[in-house]
C-alpha atoms as a PDB file:
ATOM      1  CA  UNK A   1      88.234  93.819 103.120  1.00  0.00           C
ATOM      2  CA  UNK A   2      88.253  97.545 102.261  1.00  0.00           C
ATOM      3  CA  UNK A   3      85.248  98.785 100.971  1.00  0.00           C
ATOM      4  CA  UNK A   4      85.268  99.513  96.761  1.00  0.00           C
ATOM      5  CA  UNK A   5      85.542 103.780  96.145  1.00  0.00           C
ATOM      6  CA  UNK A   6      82.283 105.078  94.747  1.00  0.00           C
ATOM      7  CA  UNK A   7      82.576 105.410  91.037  1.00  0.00           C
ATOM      8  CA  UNK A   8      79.290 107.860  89.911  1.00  0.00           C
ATOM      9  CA  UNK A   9      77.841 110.707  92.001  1.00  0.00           C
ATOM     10  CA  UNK A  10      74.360 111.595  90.475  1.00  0.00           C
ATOM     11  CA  UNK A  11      73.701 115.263  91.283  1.00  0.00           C
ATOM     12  CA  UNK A  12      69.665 116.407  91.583  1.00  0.00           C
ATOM     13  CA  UNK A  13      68.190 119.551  92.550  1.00  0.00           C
ATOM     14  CA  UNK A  14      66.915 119.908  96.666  1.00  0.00           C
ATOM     15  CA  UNK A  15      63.931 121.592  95.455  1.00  0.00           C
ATOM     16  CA  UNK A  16      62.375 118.636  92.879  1.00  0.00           C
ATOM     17  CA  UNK A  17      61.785 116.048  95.810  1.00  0.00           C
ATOM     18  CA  UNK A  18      60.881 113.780  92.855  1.00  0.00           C
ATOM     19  CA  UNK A  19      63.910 113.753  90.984  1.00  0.00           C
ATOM     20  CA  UNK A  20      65.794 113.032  94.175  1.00  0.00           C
ATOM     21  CA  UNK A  21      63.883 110.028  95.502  1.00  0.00           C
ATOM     22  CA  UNK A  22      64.918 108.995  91.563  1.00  0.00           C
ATOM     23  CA  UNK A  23      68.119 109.743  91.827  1.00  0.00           C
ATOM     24  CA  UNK A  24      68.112 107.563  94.963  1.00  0.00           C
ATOM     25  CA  UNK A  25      66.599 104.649  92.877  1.00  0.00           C
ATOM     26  CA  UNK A  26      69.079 105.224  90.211  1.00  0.00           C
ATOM     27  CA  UNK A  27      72.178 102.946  90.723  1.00  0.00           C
ATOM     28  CA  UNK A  28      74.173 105.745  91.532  1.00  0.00           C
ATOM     29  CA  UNK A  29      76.949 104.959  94.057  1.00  0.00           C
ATOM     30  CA  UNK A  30      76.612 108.072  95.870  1.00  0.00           C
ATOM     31  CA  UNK A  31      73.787 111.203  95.383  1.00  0.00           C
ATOM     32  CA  UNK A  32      74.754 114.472  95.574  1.00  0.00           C
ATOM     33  CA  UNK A  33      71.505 116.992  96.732  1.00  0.00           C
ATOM     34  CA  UNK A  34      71.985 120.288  95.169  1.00  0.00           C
ATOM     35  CA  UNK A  35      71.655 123.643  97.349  1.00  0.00           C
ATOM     36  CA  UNK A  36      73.552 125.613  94.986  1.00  0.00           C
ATOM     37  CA  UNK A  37      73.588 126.059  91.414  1.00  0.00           C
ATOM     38  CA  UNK A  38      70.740 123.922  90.461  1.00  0.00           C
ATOM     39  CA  UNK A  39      67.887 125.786  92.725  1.00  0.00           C
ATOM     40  CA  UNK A  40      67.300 129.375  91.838  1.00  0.00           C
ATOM     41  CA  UNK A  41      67.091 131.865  94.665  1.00  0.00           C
ATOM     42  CA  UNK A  42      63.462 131.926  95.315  1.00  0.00           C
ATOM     43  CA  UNK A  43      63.025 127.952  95.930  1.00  0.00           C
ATOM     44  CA  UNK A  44      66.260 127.623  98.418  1.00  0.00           C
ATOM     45  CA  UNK A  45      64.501 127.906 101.731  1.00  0.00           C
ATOM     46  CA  UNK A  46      62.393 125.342 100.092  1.00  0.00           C
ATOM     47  CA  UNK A  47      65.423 123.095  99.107  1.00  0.00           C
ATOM     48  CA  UNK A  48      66.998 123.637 102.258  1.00  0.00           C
ATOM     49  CA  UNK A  49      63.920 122.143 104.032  1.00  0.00           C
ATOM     50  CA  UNK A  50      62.867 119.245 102.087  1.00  0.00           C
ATOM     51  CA  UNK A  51      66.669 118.261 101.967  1.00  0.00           C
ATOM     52  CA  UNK A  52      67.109 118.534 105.594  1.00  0.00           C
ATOM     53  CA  UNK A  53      63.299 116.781 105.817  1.00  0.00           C
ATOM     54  CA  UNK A  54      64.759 113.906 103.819  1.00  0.00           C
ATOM     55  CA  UNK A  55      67.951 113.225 105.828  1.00  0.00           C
ATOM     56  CA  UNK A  56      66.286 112.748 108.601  1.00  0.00           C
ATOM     57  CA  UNK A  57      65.815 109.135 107.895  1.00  0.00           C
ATOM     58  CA  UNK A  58      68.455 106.351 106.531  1.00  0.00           C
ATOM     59  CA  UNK A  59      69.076 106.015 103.305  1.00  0.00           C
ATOM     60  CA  UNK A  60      69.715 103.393 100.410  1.00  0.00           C
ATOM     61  CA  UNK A  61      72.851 105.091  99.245  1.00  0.00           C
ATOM     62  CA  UNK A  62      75.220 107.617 100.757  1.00  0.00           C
ATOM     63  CA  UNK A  63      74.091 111.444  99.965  1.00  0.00           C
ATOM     64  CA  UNK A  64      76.088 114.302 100.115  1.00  0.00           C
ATOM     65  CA  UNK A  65      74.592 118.025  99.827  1.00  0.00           C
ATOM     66  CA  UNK A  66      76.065 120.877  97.841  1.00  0.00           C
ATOM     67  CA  UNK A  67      75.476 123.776  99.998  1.00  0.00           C
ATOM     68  CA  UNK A  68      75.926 127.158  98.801  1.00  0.00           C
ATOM     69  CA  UNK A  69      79.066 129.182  99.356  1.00  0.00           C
ATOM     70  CA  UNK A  70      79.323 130.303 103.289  1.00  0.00           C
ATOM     71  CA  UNK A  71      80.327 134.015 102.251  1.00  0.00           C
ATOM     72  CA  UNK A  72      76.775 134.204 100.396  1.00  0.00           C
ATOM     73  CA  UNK A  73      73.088 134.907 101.880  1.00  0.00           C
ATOM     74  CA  UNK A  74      72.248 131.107 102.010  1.00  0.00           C
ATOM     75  CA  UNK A  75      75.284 129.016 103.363  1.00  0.00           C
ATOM     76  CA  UNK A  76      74.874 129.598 106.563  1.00  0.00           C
ATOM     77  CA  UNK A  77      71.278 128.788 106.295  1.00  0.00           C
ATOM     78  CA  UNK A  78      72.137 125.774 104.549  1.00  0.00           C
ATOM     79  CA  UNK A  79      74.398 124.359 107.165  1.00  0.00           C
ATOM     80  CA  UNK A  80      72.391 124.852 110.198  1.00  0.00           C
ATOM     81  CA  UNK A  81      69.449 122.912 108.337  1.00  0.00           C
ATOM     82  CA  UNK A  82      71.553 120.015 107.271  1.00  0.00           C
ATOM     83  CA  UNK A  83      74.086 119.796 109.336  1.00  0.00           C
ATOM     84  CA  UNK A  84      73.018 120.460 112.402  1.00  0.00           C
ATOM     85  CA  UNK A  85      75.335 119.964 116.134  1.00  0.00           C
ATOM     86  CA  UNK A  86      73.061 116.804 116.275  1.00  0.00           C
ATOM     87  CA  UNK A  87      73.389 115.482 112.782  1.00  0.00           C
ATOM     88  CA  UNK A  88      71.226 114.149 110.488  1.00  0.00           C
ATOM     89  CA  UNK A  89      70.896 110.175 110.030  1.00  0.00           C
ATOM     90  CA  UNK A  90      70.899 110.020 106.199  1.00  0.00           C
ATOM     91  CA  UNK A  91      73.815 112.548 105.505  1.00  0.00           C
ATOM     92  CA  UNK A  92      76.906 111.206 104.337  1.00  0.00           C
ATOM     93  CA  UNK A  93      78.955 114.052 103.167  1.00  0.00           C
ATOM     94  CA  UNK A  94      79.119 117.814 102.496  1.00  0.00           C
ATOM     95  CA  UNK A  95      80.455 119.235  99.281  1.00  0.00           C
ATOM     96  CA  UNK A  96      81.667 122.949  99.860  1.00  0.00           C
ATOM     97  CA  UNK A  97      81.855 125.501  96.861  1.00  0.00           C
ATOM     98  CA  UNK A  98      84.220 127.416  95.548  1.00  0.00           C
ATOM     99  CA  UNK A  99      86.724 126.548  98.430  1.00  0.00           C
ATOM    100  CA  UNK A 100      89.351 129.035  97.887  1.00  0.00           C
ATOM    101  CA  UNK A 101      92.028 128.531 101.212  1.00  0.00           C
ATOM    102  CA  UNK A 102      91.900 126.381 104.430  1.00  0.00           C
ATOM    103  CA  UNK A 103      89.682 128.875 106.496  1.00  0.00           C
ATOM    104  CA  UNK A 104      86.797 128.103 103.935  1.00  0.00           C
ATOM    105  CA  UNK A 105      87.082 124.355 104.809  1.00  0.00           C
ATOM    106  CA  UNK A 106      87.825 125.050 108.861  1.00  0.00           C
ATOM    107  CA  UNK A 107      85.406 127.288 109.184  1.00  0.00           C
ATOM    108  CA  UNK A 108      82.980 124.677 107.963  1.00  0.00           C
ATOM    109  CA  UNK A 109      84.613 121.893 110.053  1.00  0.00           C
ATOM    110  CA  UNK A 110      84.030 124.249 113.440  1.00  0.00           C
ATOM    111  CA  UNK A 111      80.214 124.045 112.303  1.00  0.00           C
ATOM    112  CA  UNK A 112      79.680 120.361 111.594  1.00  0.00           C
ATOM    113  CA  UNK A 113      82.168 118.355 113.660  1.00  0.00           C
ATOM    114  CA  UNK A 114      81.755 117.823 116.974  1.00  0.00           C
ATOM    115  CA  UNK A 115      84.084 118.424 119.758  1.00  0.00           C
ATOM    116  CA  UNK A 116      84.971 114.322 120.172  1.00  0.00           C
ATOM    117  CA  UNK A 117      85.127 113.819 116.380  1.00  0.00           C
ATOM    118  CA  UNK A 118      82.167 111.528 115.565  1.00  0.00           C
ATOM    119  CA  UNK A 119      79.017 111.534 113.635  1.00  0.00           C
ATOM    120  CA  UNK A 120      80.104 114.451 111.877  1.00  0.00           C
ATOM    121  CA  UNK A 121      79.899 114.030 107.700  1.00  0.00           C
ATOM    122  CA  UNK A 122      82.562 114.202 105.658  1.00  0.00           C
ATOM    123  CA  UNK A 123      83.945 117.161 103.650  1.00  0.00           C
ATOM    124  CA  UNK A 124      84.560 117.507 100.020  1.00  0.00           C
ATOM    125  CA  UNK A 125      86.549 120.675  98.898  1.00  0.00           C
ATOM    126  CA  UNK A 126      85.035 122.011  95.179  1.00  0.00           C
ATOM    127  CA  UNK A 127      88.187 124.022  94.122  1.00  0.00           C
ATOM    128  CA  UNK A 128      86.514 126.164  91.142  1.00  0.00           C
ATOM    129  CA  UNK A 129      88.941 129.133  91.106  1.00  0.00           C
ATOM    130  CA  UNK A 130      92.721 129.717  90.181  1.00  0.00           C
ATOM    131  CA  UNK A 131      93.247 130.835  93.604  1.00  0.00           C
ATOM    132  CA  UNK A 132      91.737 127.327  94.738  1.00  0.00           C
ATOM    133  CA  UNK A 133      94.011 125.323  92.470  1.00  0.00           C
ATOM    134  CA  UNK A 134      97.199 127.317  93.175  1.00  0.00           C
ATOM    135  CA  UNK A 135      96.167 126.099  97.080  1.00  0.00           C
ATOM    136  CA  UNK A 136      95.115 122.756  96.400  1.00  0.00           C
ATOM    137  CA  UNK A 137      97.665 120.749  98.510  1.00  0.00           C
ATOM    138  CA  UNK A 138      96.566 123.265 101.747  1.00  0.00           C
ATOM    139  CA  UNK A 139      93.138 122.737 101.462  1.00  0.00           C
ATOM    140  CA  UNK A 140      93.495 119.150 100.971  1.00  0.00           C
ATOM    141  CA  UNK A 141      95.442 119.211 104.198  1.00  0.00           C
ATOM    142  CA  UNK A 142      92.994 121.831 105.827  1.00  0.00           C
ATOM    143  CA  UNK A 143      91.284 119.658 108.438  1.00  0.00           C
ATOM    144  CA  UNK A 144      90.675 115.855 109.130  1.00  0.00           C
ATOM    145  CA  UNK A 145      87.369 115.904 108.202  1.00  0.00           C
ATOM    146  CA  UNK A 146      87.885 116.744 104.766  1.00  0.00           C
ATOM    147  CA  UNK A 147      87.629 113.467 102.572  1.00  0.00           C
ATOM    148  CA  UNK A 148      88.079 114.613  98.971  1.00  0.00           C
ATOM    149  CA  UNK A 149      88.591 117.317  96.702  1.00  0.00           C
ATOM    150  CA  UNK A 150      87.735 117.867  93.191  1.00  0.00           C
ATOM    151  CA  UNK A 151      87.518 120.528  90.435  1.00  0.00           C
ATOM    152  CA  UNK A 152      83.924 122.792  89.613  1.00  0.00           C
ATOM    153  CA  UNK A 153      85.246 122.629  85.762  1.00  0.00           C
ATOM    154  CA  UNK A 154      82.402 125.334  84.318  1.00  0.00           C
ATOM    155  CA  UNK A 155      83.447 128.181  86.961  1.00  0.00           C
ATOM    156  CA  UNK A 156      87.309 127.239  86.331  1.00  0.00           C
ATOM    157  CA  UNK A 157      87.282 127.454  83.014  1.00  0.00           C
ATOM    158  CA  UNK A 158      84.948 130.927  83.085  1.00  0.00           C
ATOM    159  CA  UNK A 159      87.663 131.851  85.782  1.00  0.00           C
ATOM    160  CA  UNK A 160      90.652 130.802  83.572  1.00  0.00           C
ATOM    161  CA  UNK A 161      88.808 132.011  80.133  1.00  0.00           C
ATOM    162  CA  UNK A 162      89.938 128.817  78.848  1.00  0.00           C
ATOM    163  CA  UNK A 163      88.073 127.744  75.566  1.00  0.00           C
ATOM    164  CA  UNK A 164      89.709 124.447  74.866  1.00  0.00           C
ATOM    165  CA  UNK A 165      89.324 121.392  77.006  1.00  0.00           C
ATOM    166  CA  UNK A 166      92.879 120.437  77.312  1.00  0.00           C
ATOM    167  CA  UNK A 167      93.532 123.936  78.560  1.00  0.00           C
ATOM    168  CA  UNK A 168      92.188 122.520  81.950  1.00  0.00           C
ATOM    169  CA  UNK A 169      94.942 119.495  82.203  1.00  0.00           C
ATOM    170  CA  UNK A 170      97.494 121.407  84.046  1.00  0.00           C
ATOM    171  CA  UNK A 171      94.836 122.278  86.577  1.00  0.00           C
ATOM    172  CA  UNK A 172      92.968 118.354  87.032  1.00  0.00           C
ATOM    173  CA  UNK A 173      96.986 116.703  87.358  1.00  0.00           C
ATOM    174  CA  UNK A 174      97.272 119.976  90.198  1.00  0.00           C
ATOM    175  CA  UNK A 175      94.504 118.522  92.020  1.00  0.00           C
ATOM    176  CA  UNK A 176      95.209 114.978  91.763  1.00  0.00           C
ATOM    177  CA  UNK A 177      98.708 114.771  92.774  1.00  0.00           C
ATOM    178  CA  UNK A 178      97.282 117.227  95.645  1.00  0.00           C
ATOM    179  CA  UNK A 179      94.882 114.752  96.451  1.00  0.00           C
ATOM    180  CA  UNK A 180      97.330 112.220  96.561  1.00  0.00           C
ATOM    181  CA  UNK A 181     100.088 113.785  98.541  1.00  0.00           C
ATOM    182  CA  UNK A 182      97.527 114.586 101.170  1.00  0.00           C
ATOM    183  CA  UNK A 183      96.840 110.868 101.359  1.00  0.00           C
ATOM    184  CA  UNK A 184      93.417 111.557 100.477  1.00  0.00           C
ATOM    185  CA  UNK A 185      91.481 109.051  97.479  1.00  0.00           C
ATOM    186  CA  UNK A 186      91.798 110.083  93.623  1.00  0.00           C
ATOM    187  CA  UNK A 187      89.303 113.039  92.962  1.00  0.00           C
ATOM    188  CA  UNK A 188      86.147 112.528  91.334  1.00  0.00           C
ATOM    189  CA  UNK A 189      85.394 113.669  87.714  1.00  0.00           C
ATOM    190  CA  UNK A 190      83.738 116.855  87.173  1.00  0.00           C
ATOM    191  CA  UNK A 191      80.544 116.822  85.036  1.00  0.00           C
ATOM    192  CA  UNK A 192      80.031 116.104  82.064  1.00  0.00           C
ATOM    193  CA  UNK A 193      77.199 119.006  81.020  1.00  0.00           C
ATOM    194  CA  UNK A 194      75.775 117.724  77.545  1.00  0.00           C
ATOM    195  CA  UNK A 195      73.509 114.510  78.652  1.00  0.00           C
ATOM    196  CA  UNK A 196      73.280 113.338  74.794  1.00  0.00           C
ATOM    197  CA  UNK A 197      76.693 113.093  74.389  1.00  0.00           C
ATOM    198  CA  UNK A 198      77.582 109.614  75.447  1.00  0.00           C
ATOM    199  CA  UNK A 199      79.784 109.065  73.049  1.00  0.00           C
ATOM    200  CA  UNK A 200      81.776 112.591  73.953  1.00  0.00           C
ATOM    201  CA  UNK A 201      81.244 111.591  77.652  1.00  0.00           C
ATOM    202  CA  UNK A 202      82.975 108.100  76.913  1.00  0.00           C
ATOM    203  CA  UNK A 203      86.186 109.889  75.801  1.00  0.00           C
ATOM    204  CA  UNK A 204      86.314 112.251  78.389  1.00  0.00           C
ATOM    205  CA  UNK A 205      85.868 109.929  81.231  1.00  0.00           C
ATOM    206  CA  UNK A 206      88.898 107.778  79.583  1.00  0.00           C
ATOM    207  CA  UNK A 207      91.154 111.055  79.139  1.00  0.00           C
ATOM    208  CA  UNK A 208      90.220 111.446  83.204  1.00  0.00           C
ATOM    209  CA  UNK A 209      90.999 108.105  83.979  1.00  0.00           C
ATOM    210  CA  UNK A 210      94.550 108.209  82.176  1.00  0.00           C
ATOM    211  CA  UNK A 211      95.133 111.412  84.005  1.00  0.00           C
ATOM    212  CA  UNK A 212      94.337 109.723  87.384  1.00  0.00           C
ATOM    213  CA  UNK A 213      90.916 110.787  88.156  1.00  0.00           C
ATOM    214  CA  UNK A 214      88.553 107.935  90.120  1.00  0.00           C
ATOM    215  CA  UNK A 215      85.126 107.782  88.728  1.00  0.00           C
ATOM    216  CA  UNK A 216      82.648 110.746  87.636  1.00  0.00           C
ATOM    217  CA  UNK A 217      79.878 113.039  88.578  1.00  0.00           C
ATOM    218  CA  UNK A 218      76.798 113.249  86.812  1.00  0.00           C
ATOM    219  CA  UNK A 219      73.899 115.175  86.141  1.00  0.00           C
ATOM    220  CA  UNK A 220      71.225 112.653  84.680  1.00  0.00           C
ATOM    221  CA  UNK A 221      70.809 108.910  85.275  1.00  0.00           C
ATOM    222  CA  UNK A 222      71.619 107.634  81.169  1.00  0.00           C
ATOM    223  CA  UNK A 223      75.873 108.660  82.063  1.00  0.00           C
ATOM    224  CA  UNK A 224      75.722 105.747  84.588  1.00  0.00           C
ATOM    225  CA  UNK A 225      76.568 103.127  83.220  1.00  0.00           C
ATOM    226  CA  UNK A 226      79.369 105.249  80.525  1.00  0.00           C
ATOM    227  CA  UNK A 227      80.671 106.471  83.385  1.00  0.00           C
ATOM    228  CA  UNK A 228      81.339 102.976  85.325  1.00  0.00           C
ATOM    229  CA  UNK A 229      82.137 101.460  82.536  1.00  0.00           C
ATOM    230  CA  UNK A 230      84.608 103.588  81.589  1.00  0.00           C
ATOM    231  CA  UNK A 231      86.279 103.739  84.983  1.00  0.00           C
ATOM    232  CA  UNK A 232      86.248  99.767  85.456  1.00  0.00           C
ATOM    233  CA  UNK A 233      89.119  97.570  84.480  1.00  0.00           C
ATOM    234  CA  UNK A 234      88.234  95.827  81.134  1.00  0.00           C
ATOM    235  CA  UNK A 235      88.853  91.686  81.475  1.00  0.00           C
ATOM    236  CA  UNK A 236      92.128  92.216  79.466  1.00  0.00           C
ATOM    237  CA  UNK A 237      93.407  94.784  82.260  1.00  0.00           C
ATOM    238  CA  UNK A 238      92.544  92.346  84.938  1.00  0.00           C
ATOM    239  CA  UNK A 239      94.102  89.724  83.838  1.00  0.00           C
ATOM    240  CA  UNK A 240      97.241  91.324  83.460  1.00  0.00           C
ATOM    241  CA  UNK A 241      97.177  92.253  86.836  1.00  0.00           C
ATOM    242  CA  UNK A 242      96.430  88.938  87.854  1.00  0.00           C
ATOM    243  CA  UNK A 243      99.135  87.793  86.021  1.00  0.00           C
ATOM    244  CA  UNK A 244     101.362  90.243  88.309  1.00  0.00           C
ATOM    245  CA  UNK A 245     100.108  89.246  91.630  1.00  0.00           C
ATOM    246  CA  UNK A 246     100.539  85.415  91.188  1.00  0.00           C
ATOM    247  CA  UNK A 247     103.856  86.153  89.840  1.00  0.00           C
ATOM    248  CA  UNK A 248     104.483  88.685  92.556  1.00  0.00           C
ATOM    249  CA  UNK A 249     103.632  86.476  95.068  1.00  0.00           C
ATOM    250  CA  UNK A 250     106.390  85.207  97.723  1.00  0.00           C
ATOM    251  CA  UNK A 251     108.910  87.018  95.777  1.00  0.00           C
ATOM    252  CA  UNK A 252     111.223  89.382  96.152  1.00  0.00           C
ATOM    253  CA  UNK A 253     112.492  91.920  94.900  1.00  0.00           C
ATOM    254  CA  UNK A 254     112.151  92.999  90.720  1.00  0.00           C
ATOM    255  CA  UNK A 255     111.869  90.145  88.363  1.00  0.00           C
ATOM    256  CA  UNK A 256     110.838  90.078  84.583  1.00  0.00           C
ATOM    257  CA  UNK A 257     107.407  87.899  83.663  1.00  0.00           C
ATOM    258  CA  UNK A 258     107.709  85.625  80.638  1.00  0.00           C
ATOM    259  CA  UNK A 259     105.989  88.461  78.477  1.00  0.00           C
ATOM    260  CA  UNK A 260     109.033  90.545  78.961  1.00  0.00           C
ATOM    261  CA  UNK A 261     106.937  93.001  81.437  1.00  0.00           C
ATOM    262  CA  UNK A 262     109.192  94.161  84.285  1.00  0.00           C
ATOM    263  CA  UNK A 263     107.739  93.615  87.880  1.00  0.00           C
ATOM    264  CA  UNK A 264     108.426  95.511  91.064  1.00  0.00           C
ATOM    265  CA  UNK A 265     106.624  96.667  94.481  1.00  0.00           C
ATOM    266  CA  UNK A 266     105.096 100.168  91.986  1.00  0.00           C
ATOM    267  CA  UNK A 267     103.717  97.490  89.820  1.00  0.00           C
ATOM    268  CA  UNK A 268     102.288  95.350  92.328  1.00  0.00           C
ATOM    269  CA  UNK A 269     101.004  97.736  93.709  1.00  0.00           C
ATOM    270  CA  UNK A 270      99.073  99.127  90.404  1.00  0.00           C
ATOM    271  CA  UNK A 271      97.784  95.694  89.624  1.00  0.00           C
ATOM    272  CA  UNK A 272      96.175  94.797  93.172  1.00  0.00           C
ATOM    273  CA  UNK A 273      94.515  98.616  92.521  1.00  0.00           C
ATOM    274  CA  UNK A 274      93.123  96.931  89.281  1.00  0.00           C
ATOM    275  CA  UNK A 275      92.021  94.195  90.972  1.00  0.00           C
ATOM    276  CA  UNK A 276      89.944  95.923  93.919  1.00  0.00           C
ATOM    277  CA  UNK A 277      88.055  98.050  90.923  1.00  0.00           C
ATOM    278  CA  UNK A 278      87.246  94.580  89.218  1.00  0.00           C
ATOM    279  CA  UNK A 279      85.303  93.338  92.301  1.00  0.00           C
ATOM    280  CA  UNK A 280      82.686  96.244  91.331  1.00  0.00           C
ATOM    281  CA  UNK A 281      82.225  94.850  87.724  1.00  0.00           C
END
């Protein structure tokens, strides 16, 4: 059986050790170590070394780092501490800034993966420029070892000057039918900044989910569960889709259920997708 996608990356900053051993204890499905925009410039080597300190060990949930963009004074730095020829035990994944082209996600791939393919984490494309979304679909294709992509909203939208949310749309359907034609699994959510908004957060998360998104990053443990909850099929949603499969099963071909619903392969296929989310309720 095919392992459930993560649903909530919890980001935390490589230079508070403490928040990250929380963040580790949160319930998060995957933590995110941040390199970039959440250390200032005078605590990276220090980030850089605890991080690398911590992966040298297993741990309880996948982590990913953020390093800091390669054509800056610390991504270089950052690589060669975390993701060394050797590899470290408890890295799962690197996310890449402000990937603009292919070459940004090669030239990390010619770093981290070695020559016979294994043990090498995998790479997550932050496209956080119009340059980067206008290129989507070739850097989702840039390299096997790239798993995901996914939008930096806050730099877009400085990078756009776009004041309203739904001025980003065009740009998150871009990316996910990118991600998708790549064959590559539904991009994540981008954050959500304002912690005390749950009820804001909520409604974003559902707008993301209608527009194909899988699941959310976060920046403090409370958007958890909102964000979960809001990416899980509700009881009414799965049984519908069971509905579907029994019905779908040994038939062939279209067919209409009782309810008037029309049924075909697209539809079984949407409802067994329901399905595999319910297992993580």
């Amino acid at each position: 059986m095919t392992a459930p996608p993560p649903l909530t990356w919890l980001y935390a900053p490589g230079d508070r050790p403490r928040v990250v051993a929380k963040a580790l204890a949160s319930g998060a499905d995957v933590v995110v170590i941040d390199l970039e925009d959440a250390v200032a410039p005078d605590r990276k080597a220090y980030a850089r070394a605890a991080c690398a300190e911590l992966l040298c060990d297993p741990q309880p949930v996948p982590v990913h780092v953020r390093v800091n963009v390669l054509a800056g004074p610390w991504g270089e730095a950052d690589l060669a501490a975390v993701a060394p020829a050797g590899g470290l035990t408890g890295l799962a994944g690197l996310r890449l800034p402000k990937v603009s082209s292919p070459a940004d996600v090669v030239r990390v791939a010619r770093r981290t993966v070695p020559a016979r393919g294994g043990g090498a984490p995998g790479l997550y494309a932050l496209l956080e420029t119009a340059l980067g979304i206008e290129r989507a679909h070739d850097v989702a294709t840039a390299h096997p070892a790239l798993r995901g992509i996914s939008i930096g909203e806050e730099d877009l939208r400085t990078d756009l000057g776009v004041h309203d949310d739904a001025g980003l749309d065009w740009s998150r359907s871009r990316v996910v039918v990118a991600a998708r034609a790549a064959g590559l699994a539904p991009p994540t959510q981008s954050v959500h900044p304002d912690i005390r908004d749950l009820d804001g957060l909520r409604a974003s998360c559902a707008r993301g989910r209608a527009l194909g998104f899988l699941g959310r990053a976060a920046v403090h443990p409370r958007q958890l569960p909102v964000i979960a909850c809001a990416y899980l099929p509700t009881q009414e949603e799965i049984e519908r889709a069971e509905t579907v499969v029994k019905a779908a099963a040994g038939e062939q071909g279209a067919q209409a259920l009782p309810d008037g619903r029309f049924v075909d392969a697209a539809v079984v296929t949407a409802a067994r997708r329901v399905l595999s989310l319910a297992r993580l309720r």
